[in-house]
Every structure is written in structure tokens, then in C-alpha cells.
Protein backbone atom coordinates (compact mmCIF):
# COMPACT_ATOMS: atom_id res chain seq x y z
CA UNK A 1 62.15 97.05 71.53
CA UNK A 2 61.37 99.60 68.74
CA UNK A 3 63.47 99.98 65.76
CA UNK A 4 62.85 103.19 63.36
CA UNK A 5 64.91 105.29 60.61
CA UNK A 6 65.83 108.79 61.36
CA UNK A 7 63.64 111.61 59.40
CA UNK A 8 66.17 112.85 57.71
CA UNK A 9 70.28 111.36 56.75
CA UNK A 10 72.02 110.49 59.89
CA UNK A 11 75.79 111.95 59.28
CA UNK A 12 75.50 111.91 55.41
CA UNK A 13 73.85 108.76 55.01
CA UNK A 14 70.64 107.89 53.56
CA UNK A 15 68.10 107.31 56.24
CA UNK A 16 66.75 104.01 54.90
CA UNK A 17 70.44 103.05 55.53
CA UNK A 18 70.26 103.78 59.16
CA UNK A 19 68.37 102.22 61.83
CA UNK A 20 67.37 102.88 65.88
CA UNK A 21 66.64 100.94 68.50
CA UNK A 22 64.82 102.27 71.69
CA UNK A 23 63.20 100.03 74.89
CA UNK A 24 59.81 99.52 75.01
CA UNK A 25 60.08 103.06 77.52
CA UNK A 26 61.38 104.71 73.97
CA UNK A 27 65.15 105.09 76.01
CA UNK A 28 67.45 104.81 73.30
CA UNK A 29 69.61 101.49 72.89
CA UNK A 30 71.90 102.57 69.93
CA UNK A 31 71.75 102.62 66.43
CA UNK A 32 73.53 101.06 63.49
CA UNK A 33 74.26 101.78 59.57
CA UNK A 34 75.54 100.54 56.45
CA UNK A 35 77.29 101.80 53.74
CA UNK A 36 77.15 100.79 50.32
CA UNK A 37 80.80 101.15 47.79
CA UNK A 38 80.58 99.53 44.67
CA UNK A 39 84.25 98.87 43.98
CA UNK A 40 85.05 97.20 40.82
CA UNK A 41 88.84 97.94 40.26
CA UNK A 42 89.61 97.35 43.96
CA UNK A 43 87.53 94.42 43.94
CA UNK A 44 86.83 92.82 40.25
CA UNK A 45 85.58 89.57 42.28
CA UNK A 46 83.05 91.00 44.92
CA UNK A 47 82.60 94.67 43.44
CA UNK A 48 79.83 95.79 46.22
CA UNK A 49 80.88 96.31 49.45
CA UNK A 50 78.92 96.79 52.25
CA UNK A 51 80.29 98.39 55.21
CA UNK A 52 78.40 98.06 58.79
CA UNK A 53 78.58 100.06 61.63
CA UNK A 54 76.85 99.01 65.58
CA UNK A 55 77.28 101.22 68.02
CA UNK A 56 74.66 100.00 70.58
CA UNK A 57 74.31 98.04 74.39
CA UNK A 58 74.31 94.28 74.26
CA UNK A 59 70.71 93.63 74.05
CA UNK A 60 70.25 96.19 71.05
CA UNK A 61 72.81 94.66 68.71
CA UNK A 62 71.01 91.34 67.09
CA UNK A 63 67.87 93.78 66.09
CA UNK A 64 70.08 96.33 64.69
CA UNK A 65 72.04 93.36 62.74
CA UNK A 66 69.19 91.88 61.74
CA UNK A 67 68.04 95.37 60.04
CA UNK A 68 71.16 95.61 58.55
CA UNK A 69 71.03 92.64 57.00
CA UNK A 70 67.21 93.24 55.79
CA UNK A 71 68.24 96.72 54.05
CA UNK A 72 71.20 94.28 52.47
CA UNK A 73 69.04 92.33 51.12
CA UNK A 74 67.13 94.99 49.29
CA UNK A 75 70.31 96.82 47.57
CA UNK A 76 70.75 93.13 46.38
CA UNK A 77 67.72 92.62 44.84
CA UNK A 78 68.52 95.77 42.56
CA UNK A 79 72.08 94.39 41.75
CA UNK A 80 71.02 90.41 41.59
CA UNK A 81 73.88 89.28 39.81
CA UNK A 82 76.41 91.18 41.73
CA UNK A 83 78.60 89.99 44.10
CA UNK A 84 79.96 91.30 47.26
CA UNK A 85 81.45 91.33 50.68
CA UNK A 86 79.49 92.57 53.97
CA UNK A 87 82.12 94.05 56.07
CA UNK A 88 82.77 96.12 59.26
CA UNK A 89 85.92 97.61 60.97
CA UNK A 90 86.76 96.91 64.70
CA UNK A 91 89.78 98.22 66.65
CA UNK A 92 92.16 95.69 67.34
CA UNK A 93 91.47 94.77 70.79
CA UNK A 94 87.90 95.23 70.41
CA UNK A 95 87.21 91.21 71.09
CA UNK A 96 83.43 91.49 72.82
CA UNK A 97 82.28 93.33 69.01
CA UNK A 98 84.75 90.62 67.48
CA UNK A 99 82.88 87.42 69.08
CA UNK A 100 79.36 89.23 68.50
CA UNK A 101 80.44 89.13 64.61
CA UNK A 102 81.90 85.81 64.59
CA UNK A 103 78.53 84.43 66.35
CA UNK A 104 76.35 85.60 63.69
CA UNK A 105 78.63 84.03 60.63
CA UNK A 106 81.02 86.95 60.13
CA UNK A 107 84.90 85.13 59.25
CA UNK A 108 87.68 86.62 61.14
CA UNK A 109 89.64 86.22 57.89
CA UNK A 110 91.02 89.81 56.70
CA UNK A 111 92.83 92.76 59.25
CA UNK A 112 94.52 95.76 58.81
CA UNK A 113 98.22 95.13 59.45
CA UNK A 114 101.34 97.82 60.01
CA UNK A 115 104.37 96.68 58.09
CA UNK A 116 107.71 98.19 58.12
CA UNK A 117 110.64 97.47 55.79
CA UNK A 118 114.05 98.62 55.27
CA UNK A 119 115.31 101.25 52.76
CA UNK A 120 117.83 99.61 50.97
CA UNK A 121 118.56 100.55 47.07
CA UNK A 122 120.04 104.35 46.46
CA UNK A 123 119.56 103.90 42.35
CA UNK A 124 116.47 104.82 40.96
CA UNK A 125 115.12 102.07 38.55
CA UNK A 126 114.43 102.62 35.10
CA UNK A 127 110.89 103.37 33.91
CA UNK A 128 109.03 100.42 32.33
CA UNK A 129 109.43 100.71 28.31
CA UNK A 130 107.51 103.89 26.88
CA UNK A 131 106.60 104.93 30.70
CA UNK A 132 107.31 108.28 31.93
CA UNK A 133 108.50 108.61 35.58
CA UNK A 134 107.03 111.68 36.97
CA UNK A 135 105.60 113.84 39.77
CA UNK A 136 101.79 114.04 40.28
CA UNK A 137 101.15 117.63 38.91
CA UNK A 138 99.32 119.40 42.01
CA UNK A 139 99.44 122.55 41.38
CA UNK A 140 95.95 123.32 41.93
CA UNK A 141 92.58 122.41 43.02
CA UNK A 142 91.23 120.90 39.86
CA UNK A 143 94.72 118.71 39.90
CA UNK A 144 94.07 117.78 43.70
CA UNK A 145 90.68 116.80 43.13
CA UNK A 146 91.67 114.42 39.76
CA UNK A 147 94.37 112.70 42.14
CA UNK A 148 91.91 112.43 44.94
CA UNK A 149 89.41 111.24 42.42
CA UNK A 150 92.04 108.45 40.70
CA UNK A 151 93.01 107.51 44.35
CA UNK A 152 89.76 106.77 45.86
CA UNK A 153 88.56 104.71 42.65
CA UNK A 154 91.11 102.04 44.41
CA UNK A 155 90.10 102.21 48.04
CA UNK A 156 87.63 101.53 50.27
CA UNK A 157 87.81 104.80 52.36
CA UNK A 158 88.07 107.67 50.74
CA UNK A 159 90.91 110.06 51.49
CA UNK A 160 89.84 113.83 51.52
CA UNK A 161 91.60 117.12 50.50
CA UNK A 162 91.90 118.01 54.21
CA UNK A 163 94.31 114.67 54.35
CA UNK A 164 95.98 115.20 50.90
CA UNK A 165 96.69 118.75 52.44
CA UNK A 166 98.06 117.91 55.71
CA UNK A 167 100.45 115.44 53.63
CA UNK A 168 101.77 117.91 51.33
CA UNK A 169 103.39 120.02 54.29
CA UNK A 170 105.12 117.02 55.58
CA UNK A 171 108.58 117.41 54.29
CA UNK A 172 109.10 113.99 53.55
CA UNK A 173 105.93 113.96 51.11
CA UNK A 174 105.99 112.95 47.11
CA UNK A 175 103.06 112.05 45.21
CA UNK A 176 104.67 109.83 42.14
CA UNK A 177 103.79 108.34 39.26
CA UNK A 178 104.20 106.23 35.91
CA UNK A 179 102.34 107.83 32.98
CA UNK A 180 102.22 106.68 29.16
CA UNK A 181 101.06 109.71 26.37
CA UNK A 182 100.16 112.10 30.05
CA UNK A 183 97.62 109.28 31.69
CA UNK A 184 98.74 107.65 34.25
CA UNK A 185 99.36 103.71 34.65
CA UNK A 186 100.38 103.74 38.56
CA UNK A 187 100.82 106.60 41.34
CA UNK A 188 101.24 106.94 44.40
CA UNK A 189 101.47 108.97 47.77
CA UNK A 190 104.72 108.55 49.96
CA UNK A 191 104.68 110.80 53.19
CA UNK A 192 106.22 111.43 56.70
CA UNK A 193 107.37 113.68 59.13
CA UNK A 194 110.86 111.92 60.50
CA UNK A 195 113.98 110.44 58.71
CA UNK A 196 113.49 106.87 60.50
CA UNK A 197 109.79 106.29 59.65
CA UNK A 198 108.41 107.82 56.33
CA UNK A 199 105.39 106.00 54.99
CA UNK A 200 103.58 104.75 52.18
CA UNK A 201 100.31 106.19 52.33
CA UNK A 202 99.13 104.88 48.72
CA UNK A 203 99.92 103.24 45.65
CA UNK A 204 97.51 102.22 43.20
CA UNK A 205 98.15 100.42 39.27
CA UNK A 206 95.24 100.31 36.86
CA UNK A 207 93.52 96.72 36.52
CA UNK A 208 94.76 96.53 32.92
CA UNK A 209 98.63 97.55 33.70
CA UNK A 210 98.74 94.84 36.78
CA UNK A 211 100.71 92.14 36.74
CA UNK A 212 103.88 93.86 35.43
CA UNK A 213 105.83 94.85 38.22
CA UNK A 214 104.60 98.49 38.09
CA UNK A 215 103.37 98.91 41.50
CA UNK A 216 107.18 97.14 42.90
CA UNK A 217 109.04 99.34 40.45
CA UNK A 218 107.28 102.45 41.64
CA UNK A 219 108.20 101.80 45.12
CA UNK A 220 111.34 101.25 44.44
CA UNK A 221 111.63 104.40 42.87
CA UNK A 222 110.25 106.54 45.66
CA UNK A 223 112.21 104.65 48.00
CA UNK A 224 115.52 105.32 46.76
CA UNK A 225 114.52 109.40 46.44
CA UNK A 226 113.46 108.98 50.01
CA UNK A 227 116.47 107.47 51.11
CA UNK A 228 118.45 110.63 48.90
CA UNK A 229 116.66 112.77 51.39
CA UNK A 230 118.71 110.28 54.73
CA UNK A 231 114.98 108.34 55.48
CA UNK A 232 116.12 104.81 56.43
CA UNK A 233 112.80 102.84 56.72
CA UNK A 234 109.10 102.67 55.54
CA UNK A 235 105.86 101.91 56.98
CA UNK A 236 102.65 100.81 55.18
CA UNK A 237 99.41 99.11 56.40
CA UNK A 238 97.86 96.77 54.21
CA UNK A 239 95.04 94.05 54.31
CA UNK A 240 96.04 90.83 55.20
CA UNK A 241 93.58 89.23 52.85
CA UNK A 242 94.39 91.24 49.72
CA UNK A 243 96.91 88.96 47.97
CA UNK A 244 99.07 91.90 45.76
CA UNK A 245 99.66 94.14 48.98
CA UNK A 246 100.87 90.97 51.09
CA UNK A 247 102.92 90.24 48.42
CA UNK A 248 104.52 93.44 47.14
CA UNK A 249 105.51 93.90 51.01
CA UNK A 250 107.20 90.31 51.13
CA UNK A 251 109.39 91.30 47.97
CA UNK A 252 110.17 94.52 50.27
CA UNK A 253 111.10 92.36 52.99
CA UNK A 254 108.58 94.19 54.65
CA UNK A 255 107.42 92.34 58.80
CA UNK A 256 104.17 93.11 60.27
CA UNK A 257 104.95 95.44 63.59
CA UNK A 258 101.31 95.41 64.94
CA UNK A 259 97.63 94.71 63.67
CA UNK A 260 95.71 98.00 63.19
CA UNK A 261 92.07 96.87 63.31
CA UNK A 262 90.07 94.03 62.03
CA UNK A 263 88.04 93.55 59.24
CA UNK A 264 85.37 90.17 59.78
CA UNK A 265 83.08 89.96 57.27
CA UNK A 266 80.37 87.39 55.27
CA UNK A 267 80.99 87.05 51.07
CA UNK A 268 77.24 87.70 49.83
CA UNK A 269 76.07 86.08 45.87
């Protein structure tokens, strides 16, 4: 087999990030890429993460891994003290990729999981002490893109204006927030199309205001201007490894309705 980079970035990513494999008759096998997101506020334990991608026949995969895994080890060596998580997304179902991961060391410890919880409390709660309780101002672009911009600083993958957008003419849609002297502590993105099922797309607290009940207090507070508005129950995915989402759901008396995709992975440093 022959394994190469592209000449130029393969679908926005840096070609020493991406690797092809081909037969020894130079037919193509598949490819594979990683992507590097150093996320410190999302993350404060294992700020790099390291997403990987295979889309290749059977044979092809343990070269492309092993490439992977060779380019890892040189964005390590210029972050040496940093650690991280290696990490790749399958659908659900998807158990061939799922036993390929697990048989090279990958844990089967984290998913993406589809709660849903009932709407219960028609009183909005009072703000935390000196905390204003506001709308997201989005009245233009430069707004959009400074809530896109605060929002993606506390994911994984990014949401784009396209999706923002396409939110904001759902009628069910409010971007909220908590804000002390105009910067804001907490927000978040509630959305939907129907009465029975609104969502919450997003909800984010800043590292040094966790701890305090904001993110809870927040949802409660879209939740009962939702429920103003006749929508009876929420739906939110989460990650079943990420201890504040599983447990801000529980105090909803939130219960998982199906597992979205899964999310195997190997802690690096």
C-alpha cells in the first residue's frame, strides 16, 4: 500500500493533517484526517483535542490509523506538557467502525445522548445577585459573530451563522443570557419549531462563574418563557461523559430517549 498527503488542504484542512492510502496498483483505498481544537474552557483537564476521521475499506484503515497517530505525535511534541483526548465520532449503530476503535485501545466511554424533560415551572426565577437577565442583543452581524464567537469558545463543533440563522426564524427561538456591568456570565440558545418539542440547542457559563447554579437558573428561566408561549417539553443532547451536562439534566428530570452517536476515544499525556 502507498500512503501520501494531498498537494494542497483537503476540505479546509492542512494537508500534513490528511493522509491517502492507494494499492500497490495506485487504486485508491480511502483516506483519513485529524483535527486539532485546543479547548481550554470546555476542557481545563485535557485542553487539546484531537478529532479523527477514517473513511476507508477494511484493509486501508490500520495504515491510515497508524498515520494519524504519527502526525499526533508531532502536534505533541510542540505542546509537551499538554494534555489531551484523541477522539472520533461514529453514528450510533455504526458497530464494525466501533470494534475497529475499540481494537486499537480507543474506550467506548463517552456518547452523544438525546434527553427530554418536562416543562414544569411558569415563574421566572430571579437573577443571581447583581446579574442582569437579558436577551442576547443580535441585531446585527458584528453581534452574531461575538455570540457565535462566545459560543464556540465552549464547544467542540463549531456552530456557524448559516445555523444561528436558520434558528432565529424558528418561532420558538430565544438566545438568553445573564450579564454583570454588559459582559456576560452565562447564555444560551433555546430553539424549535413545535409546541411539544422545543430544544436546548446551547448553554454555556464562564469557568470562573461555574459552580453557582447559573447554568440551572438560566434554564429555568427560558423554560418557563417557553412554556408562556404553550411549549410543554424540552430536548437537549449532551455527552454522557461530561459530568455538569449529565447532571444539570438529572436536576431537570431530564431521561435519555435515544443515543445520537458515539464518541470512543484514548486520553493522550
Amino acid at each position: 500500500m502507498h500512503l501520501s498527503n494531498p498537494s494542497a488542504p483537503f476540505q479546509g484542512i492542512p494537508k500534513e493533517d490528511v493522509f491517502f492510502v492507494s494499492s500497490d496498483q495506485y487504486v485508491q483505498l480511502g483516506y483519513g484526517y485529524l483535527v486539532l481544537s485546543m479547548q481550554p474552557r470546555l476542557y481545563p483537564d485535557r485542553p487539546m483535542q484531537i478529532y479523527f476521521h477514517i473513511e476507508a475499506q477494511l484493509s486501508a484503515r490500520s495504515i491510515l490509523l497508524g498515520a494519524l497517530l504519527g502526525r499526533t505525535e508531532q502536534i505533541r511534541a510542540m505542546y509537551p506538557n499538554l494534555k489531551g483526548r484523541i477522539y472520533t465520532q461514529l453514528s450510533a449503530d455504526d458497530w464494525e467502525m466501533l470494534n475497529f476503535y475499540t481494537s486499537s485501545g480507543f474506550a467506548s466511554d463517552n456518547a452523544e445522548e438525546e434527553h427530554i424533560f418536562s416543562i414544569l415551572g411558569d415563574r421566572v426565577p430571579s437573577p443571581p445577585m447583581g446579574c442582569q437577565f437579558a436577551s442576547v442583543p443580535l441585531q446585527d452581524i458584528n453581534q452574531c459573530n461575538g455570540f457565535l464567537s462566545r459560543l464556540n469558545s465552549h464547544r467542540l463543533s463549531p456552530i456557524s451563522m448559516d445555523y444561528l440563522t436558520l434558528h432565529m426564524q424558528q418561532p420558538y427561538f430565544m438566545a438568553l443570557g445573564f450579564y454583570r456591568s454588559g459582559q456576560p456570565l452565562a447564555e444560551m440558545i433555546m430553539s424549535g419549531s413545535r409546541p411539544d418539542a422545543s430544544g436546548l440547542i446551547m448553554l454555556y457559563v464562564q469557568p470562573e462563574h461555574r459552580r453557582r447554579k447559573l447554568g440551572s437558573t438560566l434554564v429555568h428561566s427560558g423554560c418557563a418563557l417557553l412554556k408562556a408561549k404553550g411549549v410543554s417539553q424540552c430536548i437537549a443532547q449532551i455527552h454522557s461523559n461530561n459530568p455538569a451536562q449529565v447532571g444539570l439534566l438529572k436536576s431537570l428530570g431530564a431521561s435519555r430517549r435515544k443515543v445520537v452517536s458515539l464518541l470512543p476515544g484514548i486520553n493522550i499525556g
